[in-house]
C-alpha atoms as a PDB file:
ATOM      1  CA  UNK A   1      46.977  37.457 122.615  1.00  0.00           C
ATOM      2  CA  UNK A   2      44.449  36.536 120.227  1.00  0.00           C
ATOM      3  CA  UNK A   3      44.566  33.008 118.707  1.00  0.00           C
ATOM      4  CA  UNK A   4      46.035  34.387 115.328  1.00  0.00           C
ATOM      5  CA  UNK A   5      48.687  35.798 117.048  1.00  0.00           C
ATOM      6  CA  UNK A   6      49.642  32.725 118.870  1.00  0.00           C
ATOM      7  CA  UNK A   7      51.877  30.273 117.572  1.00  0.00           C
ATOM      8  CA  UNK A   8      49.938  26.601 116.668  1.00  0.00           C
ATOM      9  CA  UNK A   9      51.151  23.269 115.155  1.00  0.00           C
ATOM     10  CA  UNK A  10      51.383  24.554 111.732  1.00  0.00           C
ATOM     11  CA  UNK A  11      53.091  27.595 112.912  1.00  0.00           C
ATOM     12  CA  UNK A  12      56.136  26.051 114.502  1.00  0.00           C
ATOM     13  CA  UNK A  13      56.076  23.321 112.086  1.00  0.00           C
ATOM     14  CA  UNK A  14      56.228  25.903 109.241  1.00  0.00           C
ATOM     15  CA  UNK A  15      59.493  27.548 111.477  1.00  0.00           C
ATOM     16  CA  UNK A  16      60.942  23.666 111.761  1.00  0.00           C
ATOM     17  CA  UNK A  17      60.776  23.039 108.149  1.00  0.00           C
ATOM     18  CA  UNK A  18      62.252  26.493 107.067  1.00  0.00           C
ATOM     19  CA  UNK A  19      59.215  28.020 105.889  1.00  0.00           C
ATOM     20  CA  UNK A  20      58.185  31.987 106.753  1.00  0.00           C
ATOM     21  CA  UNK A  21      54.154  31.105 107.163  1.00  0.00           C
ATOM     22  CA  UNK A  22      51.904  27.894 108.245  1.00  0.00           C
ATOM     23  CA  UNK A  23      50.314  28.991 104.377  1.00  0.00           C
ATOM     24  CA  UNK A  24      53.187  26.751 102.844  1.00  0.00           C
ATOM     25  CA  UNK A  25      50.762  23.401 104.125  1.00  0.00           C
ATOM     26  CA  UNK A  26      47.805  24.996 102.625  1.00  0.00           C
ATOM     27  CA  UNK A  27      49.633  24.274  99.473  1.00  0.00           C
ATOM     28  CA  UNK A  28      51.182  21.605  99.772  1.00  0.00           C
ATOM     29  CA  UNK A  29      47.762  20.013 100.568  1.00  0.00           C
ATOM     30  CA  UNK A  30      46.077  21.448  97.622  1.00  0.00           C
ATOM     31  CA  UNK A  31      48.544  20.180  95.331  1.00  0.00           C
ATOM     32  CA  UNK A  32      48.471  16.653  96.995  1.00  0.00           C
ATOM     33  CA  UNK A  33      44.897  16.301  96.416  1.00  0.00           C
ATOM     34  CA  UNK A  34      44.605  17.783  93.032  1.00  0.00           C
ATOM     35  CA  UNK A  35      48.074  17.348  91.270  1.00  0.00           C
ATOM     36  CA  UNK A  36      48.664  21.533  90.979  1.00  0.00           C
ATOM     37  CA  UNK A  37      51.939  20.956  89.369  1.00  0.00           C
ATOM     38  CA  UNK A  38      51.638  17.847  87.984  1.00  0.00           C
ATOM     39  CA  UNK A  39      53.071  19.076  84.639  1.00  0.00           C
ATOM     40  CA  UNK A  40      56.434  19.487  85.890  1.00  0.00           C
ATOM     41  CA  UNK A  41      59.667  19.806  83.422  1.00  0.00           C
ATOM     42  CA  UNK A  42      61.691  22.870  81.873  1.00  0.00           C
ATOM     43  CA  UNK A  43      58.403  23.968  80.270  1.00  0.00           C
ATOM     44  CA  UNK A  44      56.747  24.495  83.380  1.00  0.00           C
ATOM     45  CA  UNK A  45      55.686  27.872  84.040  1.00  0.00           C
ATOM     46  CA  UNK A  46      53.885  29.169  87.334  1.00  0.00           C
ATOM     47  CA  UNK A  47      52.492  32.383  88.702  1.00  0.00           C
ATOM     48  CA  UNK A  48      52.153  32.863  92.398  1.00  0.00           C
ATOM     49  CA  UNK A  49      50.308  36.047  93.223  1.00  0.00           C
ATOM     50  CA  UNK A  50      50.471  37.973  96.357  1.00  0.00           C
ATOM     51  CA  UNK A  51      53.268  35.708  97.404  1.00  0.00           C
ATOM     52  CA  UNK A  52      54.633  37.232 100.642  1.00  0.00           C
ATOM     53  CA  UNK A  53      55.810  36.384 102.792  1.00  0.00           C
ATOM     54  CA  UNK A  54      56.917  33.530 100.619  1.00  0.00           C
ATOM     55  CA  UNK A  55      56.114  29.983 101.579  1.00  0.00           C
ATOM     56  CA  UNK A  56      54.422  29.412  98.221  1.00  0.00           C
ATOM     57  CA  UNK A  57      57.412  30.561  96.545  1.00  0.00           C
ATOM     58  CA  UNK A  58      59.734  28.175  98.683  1.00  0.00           C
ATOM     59  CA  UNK A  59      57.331  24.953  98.275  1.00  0.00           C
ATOM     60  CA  UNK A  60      57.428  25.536  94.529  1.00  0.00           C
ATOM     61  CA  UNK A  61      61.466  26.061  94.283  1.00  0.00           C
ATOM     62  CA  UNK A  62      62.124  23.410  96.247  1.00  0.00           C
ATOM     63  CA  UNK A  63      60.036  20.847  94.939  1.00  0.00           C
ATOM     64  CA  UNK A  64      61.301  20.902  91.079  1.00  0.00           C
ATOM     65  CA  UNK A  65      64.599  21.743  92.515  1.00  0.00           C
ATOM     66  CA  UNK A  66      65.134  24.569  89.545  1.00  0.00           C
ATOM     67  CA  UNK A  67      63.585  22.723  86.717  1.00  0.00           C
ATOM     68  CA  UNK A  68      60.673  25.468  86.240  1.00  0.00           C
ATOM     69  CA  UNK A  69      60.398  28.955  86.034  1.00  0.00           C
ATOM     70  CA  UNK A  70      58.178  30.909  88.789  1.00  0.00           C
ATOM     71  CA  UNK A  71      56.732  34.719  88.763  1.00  0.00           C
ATOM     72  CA  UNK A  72      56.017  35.957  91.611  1.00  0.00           C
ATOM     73  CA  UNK A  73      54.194  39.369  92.839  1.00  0.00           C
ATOM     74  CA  UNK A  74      53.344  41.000  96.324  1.00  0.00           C
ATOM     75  CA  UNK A  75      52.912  44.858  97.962  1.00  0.00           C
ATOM     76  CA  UNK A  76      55.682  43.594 100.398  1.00  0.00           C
ATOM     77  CA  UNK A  77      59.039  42.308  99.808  1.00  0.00           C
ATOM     78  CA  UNK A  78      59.506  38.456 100.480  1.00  0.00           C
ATOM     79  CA  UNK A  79      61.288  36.856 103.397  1.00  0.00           C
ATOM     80  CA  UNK A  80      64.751  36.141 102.866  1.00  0.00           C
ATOM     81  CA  UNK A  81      64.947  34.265 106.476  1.00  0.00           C
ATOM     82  CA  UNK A  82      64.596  30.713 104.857  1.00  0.00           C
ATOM     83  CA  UNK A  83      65.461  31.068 101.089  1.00  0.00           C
ATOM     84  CA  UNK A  84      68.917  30.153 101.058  1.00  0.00           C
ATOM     85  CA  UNK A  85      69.522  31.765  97.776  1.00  0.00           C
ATOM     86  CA  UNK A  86      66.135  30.416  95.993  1.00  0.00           C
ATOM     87  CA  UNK A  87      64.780  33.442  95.331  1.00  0.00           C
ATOM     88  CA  UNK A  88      68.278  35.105  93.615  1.00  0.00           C
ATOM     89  CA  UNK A  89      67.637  31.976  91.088  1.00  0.00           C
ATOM     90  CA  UNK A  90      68.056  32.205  86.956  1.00  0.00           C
ATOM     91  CA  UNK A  91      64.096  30.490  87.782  1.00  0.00           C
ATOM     92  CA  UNK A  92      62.747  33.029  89.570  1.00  0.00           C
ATOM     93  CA  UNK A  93      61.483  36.362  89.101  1.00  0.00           C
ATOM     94  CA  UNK A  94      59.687  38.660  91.544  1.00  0.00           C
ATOM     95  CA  UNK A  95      57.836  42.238  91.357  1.00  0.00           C
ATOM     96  CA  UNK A  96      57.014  43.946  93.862  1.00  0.00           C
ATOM     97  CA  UNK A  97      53.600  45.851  93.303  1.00  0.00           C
ATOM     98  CA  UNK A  98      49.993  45.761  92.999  1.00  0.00           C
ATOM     99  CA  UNK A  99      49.090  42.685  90.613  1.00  0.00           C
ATOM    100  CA  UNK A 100      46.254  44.712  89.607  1.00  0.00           C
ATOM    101  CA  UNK A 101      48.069  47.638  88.166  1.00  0.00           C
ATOM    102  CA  UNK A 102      48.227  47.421  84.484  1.00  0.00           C
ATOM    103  CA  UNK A 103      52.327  47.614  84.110  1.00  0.00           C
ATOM    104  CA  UNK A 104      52.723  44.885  86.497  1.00  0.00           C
ATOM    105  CA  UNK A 105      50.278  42.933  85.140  1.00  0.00           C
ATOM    106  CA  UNK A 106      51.884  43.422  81.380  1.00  0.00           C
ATOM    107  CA  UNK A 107      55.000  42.523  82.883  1.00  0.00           C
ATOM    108  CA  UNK A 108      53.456  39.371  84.669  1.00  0.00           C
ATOM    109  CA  UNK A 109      51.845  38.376  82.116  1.00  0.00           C
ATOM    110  CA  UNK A 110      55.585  38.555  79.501  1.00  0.00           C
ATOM    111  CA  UNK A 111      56.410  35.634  81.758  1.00  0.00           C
ATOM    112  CA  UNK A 112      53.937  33.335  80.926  1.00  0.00           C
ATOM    113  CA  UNK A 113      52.058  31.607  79.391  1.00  0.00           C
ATOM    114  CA  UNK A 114      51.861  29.267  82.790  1.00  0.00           C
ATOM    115  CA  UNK A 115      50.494  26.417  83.322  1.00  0.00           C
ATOM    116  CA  UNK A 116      49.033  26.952  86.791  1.00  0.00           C
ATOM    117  CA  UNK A 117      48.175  30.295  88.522  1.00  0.00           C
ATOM    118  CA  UNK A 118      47.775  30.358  92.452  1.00  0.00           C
ATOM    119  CA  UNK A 119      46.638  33.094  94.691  1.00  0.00           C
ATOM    120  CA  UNK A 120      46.773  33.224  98.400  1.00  0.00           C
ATOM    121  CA  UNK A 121      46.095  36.735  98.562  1.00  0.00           C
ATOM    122  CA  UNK A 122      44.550  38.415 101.413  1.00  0.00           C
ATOM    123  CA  UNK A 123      42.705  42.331 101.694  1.00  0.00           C
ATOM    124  CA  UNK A 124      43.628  43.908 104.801  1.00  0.00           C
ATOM    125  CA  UNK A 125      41.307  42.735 107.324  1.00  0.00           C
ATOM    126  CA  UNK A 126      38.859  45.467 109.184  1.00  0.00           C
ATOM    127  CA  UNK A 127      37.348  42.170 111.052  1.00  0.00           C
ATOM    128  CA  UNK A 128      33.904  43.123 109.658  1.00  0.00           C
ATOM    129  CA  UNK A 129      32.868  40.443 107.732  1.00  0.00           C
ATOM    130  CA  UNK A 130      30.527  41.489 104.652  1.00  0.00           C
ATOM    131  CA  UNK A 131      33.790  43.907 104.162  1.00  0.00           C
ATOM    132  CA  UNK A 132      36.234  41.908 104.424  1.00  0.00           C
ATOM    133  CA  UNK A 133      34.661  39.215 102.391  1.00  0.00           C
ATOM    134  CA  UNK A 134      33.939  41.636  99.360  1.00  0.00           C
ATOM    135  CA  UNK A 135      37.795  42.593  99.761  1.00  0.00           C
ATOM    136  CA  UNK A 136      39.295  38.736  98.870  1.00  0.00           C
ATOM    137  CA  UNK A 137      36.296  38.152  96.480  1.00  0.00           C
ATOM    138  CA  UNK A 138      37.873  41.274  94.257  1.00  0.00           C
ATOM    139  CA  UNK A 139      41.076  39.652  94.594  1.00  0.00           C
ATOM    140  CA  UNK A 140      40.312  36.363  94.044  1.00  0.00           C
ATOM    141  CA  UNK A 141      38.548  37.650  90.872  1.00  0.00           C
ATOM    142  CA  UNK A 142      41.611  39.542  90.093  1.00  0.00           C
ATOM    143  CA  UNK A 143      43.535  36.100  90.208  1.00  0.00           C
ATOM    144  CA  UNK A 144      40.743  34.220  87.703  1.00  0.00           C
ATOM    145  CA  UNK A 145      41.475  37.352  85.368  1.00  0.00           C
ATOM    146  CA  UNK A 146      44.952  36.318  84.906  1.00  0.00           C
ATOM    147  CA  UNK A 147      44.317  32.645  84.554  1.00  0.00           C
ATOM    148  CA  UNK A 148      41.778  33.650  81.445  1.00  0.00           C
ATOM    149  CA  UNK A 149      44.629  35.709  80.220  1.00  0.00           C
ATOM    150  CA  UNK A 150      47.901  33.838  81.573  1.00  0.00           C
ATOM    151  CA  UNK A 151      46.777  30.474  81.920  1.00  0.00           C
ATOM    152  CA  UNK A 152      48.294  27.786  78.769  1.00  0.00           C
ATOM    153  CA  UNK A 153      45.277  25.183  78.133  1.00  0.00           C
ATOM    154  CA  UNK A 154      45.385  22.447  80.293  1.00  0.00           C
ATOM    155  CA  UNK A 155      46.790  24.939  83.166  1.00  0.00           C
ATOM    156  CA  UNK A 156      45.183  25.129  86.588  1.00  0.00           C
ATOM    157  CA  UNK A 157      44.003  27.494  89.149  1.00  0.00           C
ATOM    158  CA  UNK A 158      44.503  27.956  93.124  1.00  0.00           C
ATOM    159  CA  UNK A 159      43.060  30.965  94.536  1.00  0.00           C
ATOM    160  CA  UNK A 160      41.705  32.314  98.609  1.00  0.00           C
ATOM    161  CA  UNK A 161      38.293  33.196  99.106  1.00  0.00           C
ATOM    162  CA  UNK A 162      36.556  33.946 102.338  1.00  0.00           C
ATOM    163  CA  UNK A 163      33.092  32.422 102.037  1.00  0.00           C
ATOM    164  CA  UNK A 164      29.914  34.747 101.665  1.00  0.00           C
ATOM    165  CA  UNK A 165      28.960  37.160  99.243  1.00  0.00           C
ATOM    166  CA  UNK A 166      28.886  36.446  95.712  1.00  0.00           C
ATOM    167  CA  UNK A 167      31.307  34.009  96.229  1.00  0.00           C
ATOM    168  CA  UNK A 168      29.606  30.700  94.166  1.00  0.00           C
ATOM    169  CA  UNK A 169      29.115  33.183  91.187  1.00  0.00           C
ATOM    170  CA  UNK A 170      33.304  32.911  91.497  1.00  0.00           C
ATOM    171  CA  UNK A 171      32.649  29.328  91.700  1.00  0.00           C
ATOM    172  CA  UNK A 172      30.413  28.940  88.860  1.00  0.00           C
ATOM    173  CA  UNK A 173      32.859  31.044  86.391  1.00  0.00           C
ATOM    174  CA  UNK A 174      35.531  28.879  87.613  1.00  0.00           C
ATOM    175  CA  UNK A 175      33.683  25.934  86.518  1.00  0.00           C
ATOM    176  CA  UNK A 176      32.970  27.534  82.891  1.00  0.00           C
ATOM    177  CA  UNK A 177      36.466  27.989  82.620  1.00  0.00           C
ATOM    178  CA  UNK A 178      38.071  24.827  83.773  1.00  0.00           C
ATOM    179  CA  UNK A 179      36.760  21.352  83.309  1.00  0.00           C
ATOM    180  CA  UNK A 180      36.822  21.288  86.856  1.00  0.00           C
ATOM    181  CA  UNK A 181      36.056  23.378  89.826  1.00  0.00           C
ATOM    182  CA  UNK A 182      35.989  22.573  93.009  1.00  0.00           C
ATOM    183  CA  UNK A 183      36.038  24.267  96.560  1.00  0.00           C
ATOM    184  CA  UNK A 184      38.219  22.689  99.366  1.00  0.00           C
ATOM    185  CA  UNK A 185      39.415  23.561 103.023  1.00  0.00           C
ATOM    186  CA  UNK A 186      43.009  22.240 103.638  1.00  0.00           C
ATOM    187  CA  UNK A 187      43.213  20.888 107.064  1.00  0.00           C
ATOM    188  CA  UNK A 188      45.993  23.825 108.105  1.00  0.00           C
ATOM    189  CA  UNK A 189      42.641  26.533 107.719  1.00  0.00           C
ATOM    190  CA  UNK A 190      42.727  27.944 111.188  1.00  0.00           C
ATOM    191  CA  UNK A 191      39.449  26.452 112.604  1.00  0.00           C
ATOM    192  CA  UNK A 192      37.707  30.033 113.082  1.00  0.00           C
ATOM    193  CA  UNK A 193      38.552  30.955 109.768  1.00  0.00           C
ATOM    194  CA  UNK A 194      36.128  32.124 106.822  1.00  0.00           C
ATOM    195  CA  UNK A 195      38.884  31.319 103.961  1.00  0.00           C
ATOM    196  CA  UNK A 196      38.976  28.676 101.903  1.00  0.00           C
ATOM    197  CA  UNK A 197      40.179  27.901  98.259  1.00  0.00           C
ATOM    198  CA  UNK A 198      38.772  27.360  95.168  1.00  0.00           C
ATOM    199  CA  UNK A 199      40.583  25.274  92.666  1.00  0.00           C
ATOM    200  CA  UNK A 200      40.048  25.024  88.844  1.00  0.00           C
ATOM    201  CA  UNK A 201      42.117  21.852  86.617  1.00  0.00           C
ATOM    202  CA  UNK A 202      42.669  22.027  83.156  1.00  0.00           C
ATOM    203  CA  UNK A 203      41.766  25.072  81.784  1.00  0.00           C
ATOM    204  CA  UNK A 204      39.335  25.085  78.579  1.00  0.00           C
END
């Protein structure tokens, strides 16, 4: 059993907590550090993209407790395991489909304008690394395409990268864009792993 495969701290504590993925901490630190949904209130608007299984999703929900309004896309259908009827909410809308195909984009993009757009997207992995790397740089840019399009001023951005490549170009535009961009490893990053996330505040 490789170590992805095994269950670690963030694993079980993910299963504990009623969360579908260890992702969910990823968040949660991101937003600690940076204030990702500092906005808050009825006017709050945010776009979670390749959202399965869900965790994202959940930590959102249950934070503002039904006081926002979250979109929500993915290939695969979300876990219902842990929901407890969040994701059948007025506040919630989900497609299922490829976020880059133009009709689910146009209907993504009806939901907005948001005020923060995050992305913890992954490529299917072929464990070569220049490969897989080019994979989550297309979809990270992909996810900073909606956030120029999406995105209300002011709005920020959360997106996965795995490092290499042309990565700090995705960087750089990210910091044209936003008054701020920065890159940042939450502590729940398995150890081995290449990702990490780039986050843009307050959109020009």
């Amino acid at each position: 059993m490789s170590s992805y495969e095994k269950p670690d701290h963030w694993s079980i504590k993910a299963q504990k907590e009623g969360y579908p993925a260890r992702s969910v901490y990823k968040l949660k630190e991101l937003d600690e550090k940076f204030g990702l949904f500092r906005f808050g209130g009825a006017d709050f608007r945010a776009l979670d993209l390749g959202a399965a299984p869900g965790s994202w999703s959940l930590y959102a929900l249950r934070k503002f407790s039904g006081r926002f309004f979250l979109t929500a896309v993915d290939l695969a259908p979300l876990s219902r395991q842990y929901d407890k009827g969040l994701f059948d909410g007025a506040n919630f809308f989900f497609a299922q489909g490829d976020m880059t195909d133009a009709a689910v984009r146009g209907t993504l993009q009806e939901k907005g304008p948001y005020k923060l757009v995050m992305c913890d997207a992954a490529p299917a992995t072929t464990g070569n690394r220049s490969v897989d790397t080019l994979r989550s740089l297309v979809l990270a840019e992909e996810a900073l395409s909606y956030a120029e399009t999406c995105l209300a001023p002011g709005g920020n951005l959360a997106v996965k990268v795995f490092q290499g490549g042309d990565t700090a170009a995705l960087l750089k535009r990210i910091r044209e864009i936003f008054k701020t961009g920065k890159s940042f490893k939450p502590a729940a990053c398995r150890s081995e792993s290449f990702e990490t996330y780039y986050v843009g505040l307050e959109r020009r």
